[in-house]
N, C-alpha and C. Protein backbone atom coordinates (compact mmCIF):
# COMPACT_ATOMS: atom_id res chain seq x y z
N UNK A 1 -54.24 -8.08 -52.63
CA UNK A 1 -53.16 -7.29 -52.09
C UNK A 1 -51.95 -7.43 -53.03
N UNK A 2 -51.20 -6.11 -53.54
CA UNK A 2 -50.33 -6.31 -54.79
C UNK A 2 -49.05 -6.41 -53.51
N UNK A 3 -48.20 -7.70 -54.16
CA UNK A 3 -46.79 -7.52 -53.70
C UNK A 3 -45.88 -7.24 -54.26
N UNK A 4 -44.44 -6.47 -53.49
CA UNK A 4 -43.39 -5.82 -54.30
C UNK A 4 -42.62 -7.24 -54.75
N UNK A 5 -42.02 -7.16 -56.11
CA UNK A 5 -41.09 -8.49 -56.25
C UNK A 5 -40.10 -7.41 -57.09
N UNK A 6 -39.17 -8.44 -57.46
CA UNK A 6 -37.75 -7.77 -58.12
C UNK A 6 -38.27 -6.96 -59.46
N UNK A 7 -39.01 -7.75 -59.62
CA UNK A 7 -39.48 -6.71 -61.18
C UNK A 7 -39.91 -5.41 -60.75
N UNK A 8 -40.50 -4.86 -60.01
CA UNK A 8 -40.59 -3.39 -59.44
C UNK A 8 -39.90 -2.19 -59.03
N UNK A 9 -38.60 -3.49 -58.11
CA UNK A 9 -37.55 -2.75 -57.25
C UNK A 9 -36.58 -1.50 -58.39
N UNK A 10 -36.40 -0.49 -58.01
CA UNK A 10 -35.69 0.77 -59.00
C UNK A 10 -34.33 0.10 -59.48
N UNK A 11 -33.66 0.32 -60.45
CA UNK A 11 -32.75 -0.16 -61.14
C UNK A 11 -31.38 0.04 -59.98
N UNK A 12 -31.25 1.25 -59.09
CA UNK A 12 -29.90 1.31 -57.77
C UNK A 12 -29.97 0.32 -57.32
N UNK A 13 -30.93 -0.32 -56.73
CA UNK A 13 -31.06 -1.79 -56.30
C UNK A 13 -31.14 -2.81 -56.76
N UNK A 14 -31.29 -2.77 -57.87
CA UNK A 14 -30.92 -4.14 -58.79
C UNK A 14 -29.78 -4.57 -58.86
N UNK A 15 -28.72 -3.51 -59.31
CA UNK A 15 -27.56 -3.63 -59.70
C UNK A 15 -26.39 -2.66 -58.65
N UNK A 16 -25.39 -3.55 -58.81
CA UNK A 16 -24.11 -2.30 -58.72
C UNK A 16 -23.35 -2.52 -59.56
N UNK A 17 -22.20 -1.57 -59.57
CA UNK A 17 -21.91 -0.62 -60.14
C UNK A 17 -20.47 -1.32 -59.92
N UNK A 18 -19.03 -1.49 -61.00
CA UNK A 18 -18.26 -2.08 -60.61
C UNK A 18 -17.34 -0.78 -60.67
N UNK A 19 -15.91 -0.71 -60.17
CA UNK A 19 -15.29 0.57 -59.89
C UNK A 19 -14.34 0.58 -60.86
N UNK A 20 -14.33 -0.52 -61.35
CA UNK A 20 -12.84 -0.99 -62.38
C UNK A 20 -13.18 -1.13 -63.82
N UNK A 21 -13.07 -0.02 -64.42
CA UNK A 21 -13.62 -0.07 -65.95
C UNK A 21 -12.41 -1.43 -67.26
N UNK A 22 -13.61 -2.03 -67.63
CA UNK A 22 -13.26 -3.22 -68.63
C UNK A 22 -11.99 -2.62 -69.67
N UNK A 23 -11.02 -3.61 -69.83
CA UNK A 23 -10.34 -3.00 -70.85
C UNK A 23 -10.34 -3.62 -72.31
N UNK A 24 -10.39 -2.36 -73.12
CA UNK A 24 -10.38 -2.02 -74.20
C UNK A 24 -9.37 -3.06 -75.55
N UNK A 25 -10.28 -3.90 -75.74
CA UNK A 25 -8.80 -4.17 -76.97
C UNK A 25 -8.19 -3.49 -78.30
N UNK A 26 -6.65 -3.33 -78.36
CA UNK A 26 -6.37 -2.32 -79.16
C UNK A 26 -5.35 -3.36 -79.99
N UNK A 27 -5.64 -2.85 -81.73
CA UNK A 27 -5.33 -4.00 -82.82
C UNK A 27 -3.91 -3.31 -82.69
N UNK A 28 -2.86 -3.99 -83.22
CA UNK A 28 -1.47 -4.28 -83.39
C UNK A 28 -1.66 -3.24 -84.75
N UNK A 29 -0.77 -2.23 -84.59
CA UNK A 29 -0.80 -1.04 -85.60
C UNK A 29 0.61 -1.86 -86.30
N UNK A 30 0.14 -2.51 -86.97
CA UNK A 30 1.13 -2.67 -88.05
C UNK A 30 1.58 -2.43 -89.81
N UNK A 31 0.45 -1.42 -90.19
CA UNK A 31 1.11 -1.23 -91.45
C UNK A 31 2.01 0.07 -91.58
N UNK A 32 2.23 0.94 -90.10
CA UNK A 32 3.27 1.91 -90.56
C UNK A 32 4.18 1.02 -90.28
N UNK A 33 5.00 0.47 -90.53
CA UNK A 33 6.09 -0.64 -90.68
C UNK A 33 6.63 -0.86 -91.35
N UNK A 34 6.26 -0.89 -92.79
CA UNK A 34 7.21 -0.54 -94.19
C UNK A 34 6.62 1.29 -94.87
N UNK A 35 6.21 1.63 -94.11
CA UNK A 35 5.77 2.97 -94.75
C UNK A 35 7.20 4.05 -94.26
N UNK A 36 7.28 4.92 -95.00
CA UNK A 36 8.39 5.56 -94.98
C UNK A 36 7.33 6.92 -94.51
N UNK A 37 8.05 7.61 -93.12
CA UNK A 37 7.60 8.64 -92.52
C UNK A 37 8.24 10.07 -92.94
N UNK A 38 7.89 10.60 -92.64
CA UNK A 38 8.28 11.82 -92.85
C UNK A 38 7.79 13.13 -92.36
N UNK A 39 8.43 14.03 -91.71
CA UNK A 39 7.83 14.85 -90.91
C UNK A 39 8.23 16.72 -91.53
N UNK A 40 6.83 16.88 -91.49
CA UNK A 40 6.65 18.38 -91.89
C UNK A 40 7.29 19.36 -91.20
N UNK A 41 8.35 20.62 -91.72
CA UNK A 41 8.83 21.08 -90.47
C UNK A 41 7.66 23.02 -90.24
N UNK A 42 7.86 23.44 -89.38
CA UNK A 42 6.38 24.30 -88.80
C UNK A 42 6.43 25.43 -89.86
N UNK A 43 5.45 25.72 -90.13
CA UNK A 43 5.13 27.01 -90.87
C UNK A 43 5.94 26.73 -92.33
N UNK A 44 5.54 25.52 -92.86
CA UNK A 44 6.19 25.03 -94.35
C UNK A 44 5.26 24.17 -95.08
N UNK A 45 3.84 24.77 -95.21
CA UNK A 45 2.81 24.59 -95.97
C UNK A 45 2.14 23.17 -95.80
N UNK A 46 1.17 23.20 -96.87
CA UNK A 46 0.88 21.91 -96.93
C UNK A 46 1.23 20.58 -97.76
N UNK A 47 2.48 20.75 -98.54
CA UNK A 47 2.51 20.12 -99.24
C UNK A 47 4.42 19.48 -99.02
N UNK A 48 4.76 18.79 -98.81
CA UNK A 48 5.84 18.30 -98.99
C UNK A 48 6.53 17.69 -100.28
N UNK A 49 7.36 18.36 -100.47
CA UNK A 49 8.14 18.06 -102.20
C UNK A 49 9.30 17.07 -102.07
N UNK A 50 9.42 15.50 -102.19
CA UNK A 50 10.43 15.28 -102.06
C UNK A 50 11.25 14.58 -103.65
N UNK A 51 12.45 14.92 -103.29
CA UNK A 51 13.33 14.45 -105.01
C UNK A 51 14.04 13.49 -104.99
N UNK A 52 13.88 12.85 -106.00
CA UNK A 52 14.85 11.54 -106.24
C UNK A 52 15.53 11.62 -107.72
N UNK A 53 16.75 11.58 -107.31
CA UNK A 53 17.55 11.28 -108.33
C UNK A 53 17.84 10.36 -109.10
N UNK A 54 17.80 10.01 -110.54
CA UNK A 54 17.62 9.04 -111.59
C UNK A 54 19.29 8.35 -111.71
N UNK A 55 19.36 7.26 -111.73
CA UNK A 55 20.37 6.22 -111.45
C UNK A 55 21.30 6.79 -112.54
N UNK A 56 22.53 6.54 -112.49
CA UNK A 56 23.49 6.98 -113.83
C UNK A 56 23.59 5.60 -114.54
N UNK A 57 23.88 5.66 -115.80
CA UNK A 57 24.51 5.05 -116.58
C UNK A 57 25.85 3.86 -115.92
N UNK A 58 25.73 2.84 -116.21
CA UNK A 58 27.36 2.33 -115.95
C UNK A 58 28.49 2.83 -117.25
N UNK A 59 29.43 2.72 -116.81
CA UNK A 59 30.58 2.98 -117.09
C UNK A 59 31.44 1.64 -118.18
N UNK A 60 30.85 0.88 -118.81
CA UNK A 60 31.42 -0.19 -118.88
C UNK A 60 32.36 -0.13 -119.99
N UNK A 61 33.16 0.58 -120.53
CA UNK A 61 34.19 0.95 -121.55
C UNK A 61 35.40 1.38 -121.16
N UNK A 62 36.32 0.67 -120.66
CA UNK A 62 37.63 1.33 -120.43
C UNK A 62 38.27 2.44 -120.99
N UNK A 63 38.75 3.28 -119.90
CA UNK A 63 39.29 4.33 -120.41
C UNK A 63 40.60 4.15 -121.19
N UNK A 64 41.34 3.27 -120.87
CA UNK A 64 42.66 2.86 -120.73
C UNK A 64 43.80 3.85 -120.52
N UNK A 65 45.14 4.05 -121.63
CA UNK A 65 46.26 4.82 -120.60
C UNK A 65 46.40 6.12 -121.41
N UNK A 66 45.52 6.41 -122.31
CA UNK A 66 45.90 8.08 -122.68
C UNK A 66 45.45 9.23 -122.63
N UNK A 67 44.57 9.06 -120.69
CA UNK A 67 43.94 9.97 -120.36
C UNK A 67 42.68 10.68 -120.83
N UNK A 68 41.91 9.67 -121.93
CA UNK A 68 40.94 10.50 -122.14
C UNK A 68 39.75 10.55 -121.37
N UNK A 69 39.38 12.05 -121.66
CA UNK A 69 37.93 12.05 -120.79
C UNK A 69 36.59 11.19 -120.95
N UNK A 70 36.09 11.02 -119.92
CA UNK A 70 35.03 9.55 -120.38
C UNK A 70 33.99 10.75 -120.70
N UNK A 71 32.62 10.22 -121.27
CA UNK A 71 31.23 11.12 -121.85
C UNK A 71 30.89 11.47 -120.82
N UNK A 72 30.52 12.68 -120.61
CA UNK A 72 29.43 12.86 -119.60
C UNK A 72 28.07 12.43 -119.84
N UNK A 73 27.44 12.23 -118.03
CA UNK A 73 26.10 12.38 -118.07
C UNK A 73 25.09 13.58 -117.66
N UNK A 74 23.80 13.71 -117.80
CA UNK A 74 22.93 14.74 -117.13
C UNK A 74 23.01 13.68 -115.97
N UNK A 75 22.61 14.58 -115.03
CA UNK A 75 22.29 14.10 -114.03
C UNK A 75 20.59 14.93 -113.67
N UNK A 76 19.67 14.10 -113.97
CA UNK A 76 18.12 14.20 -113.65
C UNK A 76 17.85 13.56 -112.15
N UNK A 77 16.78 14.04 -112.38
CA UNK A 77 15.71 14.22 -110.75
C UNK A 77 13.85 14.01 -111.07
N UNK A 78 13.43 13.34 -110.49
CA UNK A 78 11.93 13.23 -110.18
C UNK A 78 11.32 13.38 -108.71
N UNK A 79 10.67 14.79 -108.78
CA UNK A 79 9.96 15.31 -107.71
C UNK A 79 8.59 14.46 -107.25
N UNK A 80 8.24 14.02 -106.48
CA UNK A 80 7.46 13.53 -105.70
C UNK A 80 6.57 14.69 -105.05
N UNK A 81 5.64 14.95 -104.64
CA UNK A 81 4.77 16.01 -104.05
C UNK A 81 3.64 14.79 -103.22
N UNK A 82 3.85 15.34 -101.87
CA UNK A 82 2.49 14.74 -100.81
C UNK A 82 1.98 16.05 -100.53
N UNK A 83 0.59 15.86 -100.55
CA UNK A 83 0.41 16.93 -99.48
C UNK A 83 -0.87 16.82 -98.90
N UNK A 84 -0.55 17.53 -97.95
CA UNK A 84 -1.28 17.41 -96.15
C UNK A 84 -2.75 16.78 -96.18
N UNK A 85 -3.47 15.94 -96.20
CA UNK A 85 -4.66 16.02 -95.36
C UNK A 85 -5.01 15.83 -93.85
N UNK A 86 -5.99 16.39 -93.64
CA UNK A 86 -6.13 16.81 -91.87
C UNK A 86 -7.68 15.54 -91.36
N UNK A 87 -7.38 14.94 -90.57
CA UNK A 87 -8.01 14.18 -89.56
C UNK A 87 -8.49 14.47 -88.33
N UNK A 88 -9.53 13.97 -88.04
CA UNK A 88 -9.66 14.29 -86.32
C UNK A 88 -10.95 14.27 -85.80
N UNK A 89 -11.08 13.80 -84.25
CA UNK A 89 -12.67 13.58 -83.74
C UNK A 89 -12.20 14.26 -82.41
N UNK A 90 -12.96 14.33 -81.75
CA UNK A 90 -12.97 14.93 -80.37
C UNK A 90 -14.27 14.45 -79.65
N UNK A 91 -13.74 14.54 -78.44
CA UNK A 91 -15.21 14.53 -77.13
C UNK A 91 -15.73 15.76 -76.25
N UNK A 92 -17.35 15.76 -76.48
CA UNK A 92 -17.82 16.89 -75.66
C UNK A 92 -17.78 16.74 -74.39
N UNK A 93 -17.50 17.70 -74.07
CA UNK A 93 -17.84 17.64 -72.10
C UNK A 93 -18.09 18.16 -71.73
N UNK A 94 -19.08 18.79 -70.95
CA UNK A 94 -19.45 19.41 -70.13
C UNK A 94 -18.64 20.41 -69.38
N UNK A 95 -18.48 21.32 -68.85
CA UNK A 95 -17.34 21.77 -67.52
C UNK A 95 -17.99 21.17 -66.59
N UNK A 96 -19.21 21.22 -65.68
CA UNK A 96 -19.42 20.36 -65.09
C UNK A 96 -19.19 19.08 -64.82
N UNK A 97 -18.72 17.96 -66.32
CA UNK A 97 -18.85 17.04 -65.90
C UNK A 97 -17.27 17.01 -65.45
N UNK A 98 -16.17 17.53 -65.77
CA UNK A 98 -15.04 17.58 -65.59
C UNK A 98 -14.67 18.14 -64.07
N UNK A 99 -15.59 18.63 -63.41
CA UNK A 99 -15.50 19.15 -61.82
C UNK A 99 -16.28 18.20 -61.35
N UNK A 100 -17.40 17.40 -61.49
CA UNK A 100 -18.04 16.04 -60.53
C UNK A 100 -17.67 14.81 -61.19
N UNK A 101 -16.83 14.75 -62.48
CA UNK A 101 -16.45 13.07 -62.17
C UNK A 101 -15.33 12.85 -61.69
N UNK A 102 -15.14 11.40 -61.93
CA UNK A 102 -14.14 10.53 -61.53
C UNK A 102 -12.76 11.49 -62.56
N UNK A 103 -11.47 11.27 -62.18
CA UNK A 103 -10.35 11.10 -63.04
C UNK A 103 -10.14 10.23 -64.47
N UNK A 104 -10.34 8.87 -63.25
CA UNK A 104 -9.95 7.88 -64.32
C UNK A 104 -10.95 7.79 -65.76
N UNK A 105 -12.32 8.11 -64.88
CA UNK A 105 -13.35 8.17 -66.16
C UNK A 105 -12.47 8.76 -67.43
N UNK A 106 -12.48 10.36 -66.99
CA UNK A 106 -11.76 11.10 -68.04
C UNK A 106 -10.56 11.05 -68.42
N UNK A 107 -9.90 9.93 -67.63
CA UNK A 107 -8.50 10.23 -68.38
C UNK A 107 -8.82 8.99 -69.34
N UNK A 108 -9.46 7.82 -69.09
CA UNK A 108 -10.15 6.79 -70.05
C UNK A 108 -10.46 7.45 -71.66
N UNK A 109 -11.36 8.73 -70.92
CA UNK A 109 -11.71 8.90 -72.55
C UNK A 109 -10.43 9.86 -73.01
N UNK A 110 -9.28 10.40 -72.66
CA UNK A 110 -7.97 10.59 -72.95
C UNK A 110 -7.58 9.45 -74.10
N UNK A 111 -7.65 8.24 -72.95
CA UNK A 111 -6.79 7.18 -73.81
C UNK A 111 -7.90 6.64 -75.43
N UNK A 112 -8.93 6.65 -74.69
CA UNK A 112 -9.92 6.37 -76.38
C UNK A 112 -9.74 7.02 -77.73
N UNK A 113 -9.28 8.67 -77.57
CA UNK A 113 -9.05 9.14 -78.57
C UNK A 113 -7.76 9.11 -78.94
N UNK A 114 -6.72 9.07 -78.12
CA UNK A 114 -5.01 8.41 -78.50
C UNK A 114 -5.41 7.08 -79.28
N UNK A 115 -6.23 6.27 -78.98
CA UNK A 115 -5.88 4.84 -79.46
C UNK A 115 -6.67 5.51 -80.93
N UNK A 116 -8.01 6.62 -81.27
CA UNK A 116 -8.38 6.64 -82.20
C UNK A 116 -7.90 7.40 -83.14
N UNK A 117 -6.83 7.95 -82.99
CA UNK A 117 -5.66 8.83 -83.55
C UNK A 117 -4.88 7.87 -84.18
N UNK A 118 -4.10 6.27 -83.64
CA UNK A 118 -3.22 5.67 -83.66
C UNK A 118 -4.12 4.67 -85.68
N UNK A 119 -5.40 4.31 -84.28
CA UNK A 119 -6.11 3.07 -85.66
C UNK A 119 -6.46 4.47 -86.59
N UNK A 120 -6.91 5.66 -86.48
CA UNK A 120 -6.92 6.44 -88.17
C UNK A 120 -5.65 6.30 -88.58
N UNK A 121 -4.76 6.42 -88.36
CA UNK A 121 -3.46 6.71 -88.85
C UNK A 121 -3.03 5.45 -89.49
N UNK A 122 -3.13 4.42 -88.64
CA UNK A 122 -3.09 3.10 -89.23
C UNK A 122 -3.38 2.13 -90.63
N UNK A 123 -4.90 2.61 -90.89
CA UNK A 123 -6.00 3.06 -91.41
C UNK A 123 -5.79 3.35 -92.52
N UNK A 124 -5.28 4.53 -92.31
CA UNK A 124 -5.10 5.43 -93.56
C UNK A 124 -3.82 4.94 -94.12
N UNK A 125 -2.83 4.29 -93.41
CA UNK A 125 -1.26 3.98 -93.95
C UNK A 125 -1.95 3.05 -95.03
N UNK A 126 -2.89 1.62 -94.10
CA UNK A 126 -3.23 0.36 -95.24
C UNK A 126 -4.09 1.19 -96.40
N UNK A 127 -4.87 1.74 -96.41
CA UNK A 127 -5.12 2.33 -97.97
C UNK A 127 -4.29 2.82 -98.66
N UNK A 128 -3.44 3.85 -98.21
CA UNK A 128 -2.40 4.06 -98.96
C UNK A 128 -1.64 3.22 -99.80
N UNK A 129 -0.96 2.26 -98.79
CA UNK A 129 -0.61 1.06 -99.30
C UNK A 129 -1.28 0.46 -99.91
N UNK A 130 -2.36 0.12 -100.02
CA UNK A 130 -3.29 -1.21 -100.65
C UNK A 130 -3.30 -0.71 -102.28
N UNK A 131 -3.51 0.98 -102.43
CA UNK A 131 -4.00 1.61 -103.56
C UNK A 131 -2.43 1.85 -104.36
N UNK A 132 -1.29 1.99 -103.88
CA UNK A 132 -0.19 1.80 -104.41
C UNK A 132 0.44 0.67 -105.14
N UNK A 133 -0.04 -0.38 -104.29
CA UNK A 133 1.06 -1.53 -104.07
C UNK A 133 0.63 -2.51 -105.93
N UNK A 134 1.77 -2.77 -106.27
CA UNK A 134 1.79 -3.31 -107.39
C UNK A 134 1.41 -4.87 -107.13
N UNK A 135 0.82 -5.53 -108.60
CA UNK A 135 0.08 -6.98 -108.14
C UNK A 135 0.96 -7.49 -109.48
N UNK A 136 0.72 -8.79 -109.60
CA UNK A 136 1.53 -9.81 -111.02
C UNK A 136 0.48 -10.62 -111.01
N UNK A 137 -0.85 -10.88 -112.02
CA UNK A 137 -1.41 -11.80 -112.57
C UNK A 137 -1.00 -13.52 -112.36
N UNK A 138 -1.33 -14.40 -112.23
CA UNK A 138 -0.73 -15.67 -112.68
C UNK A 138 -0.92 -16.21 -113.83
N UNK A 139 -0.22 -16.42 -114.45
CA UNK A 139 -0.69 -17.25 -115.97
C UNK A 139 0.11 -18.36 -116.27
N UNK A 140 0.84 -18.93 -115.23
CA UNK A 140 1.78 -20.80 -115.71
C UNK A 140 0.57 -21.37 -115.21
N UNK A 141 -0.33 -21.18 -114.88
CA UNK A 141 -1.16 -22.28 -114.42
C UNK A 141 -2.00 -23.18 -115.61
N UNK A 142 -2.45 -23.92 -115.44
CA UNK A 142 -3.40 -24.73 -116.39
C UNK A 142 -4.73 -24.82 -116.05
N UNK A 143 -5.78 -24.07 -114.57
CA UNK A 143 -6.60 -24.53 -114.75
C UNK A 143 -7.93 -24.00 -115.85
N UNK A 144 -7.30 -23.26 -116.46
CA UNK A 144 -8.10 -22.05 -117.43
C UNK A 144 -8.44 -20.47 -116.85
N UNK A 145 -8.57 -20.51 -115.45
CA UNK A 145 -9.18 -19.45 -114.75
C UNK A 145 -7.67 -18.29 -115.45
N UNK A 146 -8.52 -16.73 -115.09
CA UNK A 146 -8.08 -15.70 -115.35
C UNK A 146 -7.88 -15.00 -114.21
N UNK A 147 -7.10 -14.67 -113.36
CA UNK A 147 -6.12 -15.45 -113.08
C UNK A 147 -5.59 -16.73 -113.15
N UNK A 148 -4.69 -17.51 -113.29
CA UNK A 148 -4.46 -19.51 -112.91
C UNK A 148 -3.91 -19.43 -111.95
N UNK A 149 -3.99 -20.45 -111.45
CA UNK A 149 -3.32 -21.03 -110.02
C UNK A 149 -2.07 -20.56 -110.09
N UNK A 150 -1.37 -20.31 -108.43
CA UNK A 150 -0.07 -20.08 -109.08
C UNK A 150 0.99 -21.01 -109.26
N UNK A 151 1.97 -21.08 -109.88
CA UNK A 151 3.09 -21.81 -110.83
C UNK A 151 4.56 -21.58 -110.38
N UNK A 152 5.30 -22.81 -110.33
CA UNK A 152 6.69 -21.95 -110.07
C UNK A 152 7.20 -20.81 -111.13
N UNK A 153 6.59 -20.70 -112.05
CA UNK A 153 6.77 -19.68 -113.07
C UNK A 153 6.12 -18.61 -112.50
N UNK A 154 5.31 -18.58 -112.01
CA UNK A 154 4.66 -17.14 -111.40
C UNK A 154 5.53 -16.91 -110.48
N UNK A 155 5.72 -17.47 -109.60
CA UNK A 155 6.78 -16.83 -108.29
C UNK A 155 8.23 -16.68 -109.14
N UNK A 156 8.85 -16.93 -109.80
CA UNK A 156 10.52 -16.53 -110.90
C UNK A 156 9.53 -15.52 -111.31
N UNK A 157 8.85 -15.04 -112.22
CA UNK A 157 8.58 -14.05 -112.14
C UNK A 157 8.12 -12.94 -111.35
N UNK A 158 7.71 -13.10 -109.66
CA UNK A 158 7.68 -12.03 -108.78
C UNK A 158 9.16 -12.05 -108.51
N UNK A 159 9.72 -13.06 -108.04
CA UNK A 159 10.99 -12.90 -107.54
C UNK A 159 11.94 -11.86 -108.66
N UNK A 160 11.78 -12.28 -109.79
CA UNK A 160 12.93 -11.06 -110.88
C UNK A 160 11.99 -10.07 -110.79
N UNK A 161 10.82 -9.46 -110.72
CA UNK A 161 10.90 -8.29 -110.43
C UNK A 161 10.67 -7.80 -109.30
N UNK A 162 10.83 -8.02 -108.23
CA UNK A 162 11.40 -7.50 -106.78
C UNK A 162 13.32 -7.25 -107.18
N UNK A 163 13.80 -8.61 -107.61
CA UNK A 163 14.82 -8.23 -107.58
C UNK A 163 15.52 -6.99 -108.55
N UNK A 164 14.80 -6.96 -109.76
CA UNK A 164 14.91 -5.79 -110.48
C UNK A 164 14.92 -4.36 -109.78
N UNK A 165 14.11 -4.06 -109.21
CA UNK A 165 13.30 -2.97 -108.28
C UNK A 165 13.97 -3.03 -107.03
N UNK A 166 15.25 -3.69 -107.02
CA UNK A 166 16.09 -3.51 -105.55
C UNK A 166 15.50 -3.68 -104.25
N UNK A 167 14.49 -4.95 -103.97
CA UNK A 167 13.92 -5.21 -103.58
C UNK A 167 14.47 -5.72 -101.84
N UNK A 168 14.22 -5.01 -100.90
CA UNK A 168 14.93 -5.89 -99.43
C UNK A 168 14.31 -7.41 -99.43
N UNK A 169 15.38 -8.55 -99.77
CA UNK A 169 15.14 -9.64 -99.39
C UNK A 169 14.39 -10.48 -97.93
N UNK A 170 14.72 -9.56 -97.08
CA UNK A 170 14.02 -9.78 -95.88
C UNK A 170 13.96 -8.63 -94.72
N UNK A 171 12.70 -8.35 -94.08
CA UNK A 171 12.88 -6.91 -93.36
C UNK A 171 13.97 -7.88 -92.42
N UNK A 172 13.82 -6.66 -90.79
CA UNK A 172 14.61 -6.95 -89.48
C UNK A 172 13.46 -8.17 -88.71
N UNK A 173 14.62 -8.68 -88.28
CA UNK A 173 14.55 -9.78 -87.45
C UNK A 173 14.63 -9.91 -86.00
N UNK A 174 14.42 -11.02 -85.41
CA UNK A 174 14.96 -11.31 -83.98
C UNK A 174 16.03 -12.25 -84.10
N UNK A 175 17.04 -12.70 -83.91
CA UNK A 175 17.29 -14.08 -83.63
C UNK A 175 17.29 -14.70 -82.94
N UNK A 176 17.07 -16.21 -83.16
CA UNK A 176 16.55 -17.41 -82.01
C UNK A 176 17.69 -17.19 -81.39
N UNK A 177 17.67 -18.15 -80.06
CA UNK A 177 18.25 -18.27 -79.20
C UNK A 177 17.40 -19.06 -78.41
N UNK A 178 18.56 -20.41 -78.01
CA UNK A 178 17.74 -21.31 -77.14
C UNK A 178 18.04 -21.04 -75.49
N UNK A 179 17.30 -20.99 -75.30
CA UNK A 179 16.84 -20.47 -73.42
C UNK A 179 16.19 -21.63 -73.22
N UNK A 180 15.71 -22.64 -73.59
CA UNK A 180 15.18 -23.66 -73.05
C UNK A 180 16.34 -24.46 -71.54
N UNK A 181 15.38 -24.40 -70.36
CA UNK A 181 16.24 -24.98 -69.55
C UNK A 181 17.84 -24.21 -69.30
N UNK A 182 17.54 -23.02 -69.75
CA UNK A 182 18.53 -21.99 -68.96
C UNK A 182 17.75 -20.87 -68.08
N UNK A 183 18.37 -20.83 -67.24
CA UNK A 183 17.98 -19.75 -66.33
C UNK A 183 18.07 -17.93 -66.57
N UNK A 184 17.21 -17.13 -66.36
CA UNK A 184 17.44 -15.81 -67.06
C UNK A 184 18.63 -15.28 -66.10
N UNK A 185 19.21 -13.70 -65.96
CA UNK A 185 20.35 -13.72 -65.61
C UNK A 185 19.47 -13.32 -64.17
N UNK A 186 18.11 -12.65 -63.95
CA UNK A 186 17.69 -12.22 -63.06
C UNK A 186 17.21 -13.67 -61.94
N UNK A 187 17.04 -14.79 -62.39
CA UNK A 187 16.57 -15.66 -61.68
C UNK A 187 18.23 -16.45 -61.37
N UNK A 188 19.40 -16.13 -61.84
CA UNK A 188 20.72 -16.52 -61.64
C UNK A 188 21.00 -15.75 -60.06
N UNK A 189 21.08 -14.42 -60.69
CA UNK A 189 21.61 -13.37 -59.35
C UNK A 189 20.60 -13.91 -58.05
N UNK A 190 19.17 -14.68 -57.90
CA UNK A 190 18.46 -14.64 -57.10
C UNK A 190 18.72 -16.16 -56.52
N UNK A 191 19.40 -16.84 -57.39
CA UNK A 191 19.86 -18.52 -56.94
C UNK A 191 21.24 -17.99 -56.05
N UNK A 192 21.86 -17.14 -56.53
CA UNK A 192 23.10 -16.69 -55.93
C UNK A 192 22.88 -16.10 -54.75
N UNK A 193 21.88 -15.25 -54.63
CA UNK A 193 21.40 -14.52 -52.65
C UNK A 193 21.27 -15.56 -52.17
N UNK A 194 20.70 -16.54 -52.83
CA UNK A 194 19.81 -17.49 -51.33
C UNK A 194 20.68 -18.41 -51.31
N UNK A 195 21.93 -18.72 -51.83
CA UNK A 195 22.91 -19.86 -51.60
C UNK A 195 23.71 -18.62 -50.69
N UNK A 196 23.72 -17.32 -50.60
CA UNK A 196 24.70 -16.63 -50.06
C UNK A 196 23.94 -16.77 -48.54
N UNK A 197 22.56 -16.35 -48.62
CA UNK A 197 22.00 -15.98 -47.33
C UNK A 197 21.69 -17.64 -46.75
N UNK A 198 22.23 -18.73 -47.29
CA UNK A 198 22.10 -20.23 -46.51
C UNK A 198 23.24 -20.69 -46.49
């Protein structure tokens, strides 16, 4: 005589079904952060032209007192050109499935393609960056390798040329502030009701 055991029973009965969908971990979009943005304005192609103007000359020769005119300079420009490439994924759906499911299902897969909009974009900033970004060899080192270890001579040399290249010494900050064993102002106002209401 064959008996039913769990290995038989249909998979509805094995399991349920939880109502609260798992959440998603989403990485810290941090390389648009030193990237400089810029926004296309509508019906103005694909290509964005932007210009920078070439530093002048200093001045270092006194004019002194008989009015003469100092030399002129040109004043030059170097055009920059980006232009557009296009990204993008999407999800199929059914019309059906959009009239018998859940909301949250679909607004879930809403948020999947926002977050996959955010990491391409992301994405694409660190290549950008990675394929731009200038490097300095080490060579004070002694252990023979090509590169060498690095040297306080290697860092005087990144440091003068950052500083050459007008380099920001340090992005934005927070500053500390000790809160240790102080009260916030919201847990103040709430020491203050209950000494009012006792």
């Amino acid at each position: 005589m064959s008996i039913t055991t769990t290995s038989t029973l249909p998979a509805p009965v094995q399991q349920s079904f939880s109502y609260k969908l798992l959440s998603v971990p989403v990485p810290s979009m941090i390389h648009k952060i030193p990237a400089m943005r810029k926004n296309m304005p509508r019906n103005g192609g694909t290509t964005l032209r932007m210009r920078r103007y070439n530093p002048l000359n200093t001045a270092m020769v006194p004019l002194g007192t008989t009015g003469v005119t100092p030399p002129p300079q040109n004043l030059t420009a170097v055009d920059i050109d980006a232009k557009i490439s296009f990204y993008g994924t999407y999800i199929i759906l059914n019309e059906q499935v959009t009239l018998q499911n859940q909301d949250p299902v679909l607004n879930e897969a809403a948020a999947r393609l926002g977050v996959s909009l955010r990491q391409t974009e992301d994405s694409l900033t660190r290549d950008m960056l990675a394929a731009t970004a200038g490097f300095i060899n080490c060579t004070g080192g002694v252990n023979g390798d090509n590169p060498t270890e690095i040297t306080r001579s290697d860092v005087d040399t990144v440091v003068r040329s950052l500083l050459n290249n007008n380099a920001y010494t340090i992005m934005d900050n927070i500053e500390g502030e000790d809160k240790f064993g102080k009260p916030c102002a919201e847990v103040k106002s709430f020491l203050i009701d209950l000494e009012a209401v006792a």
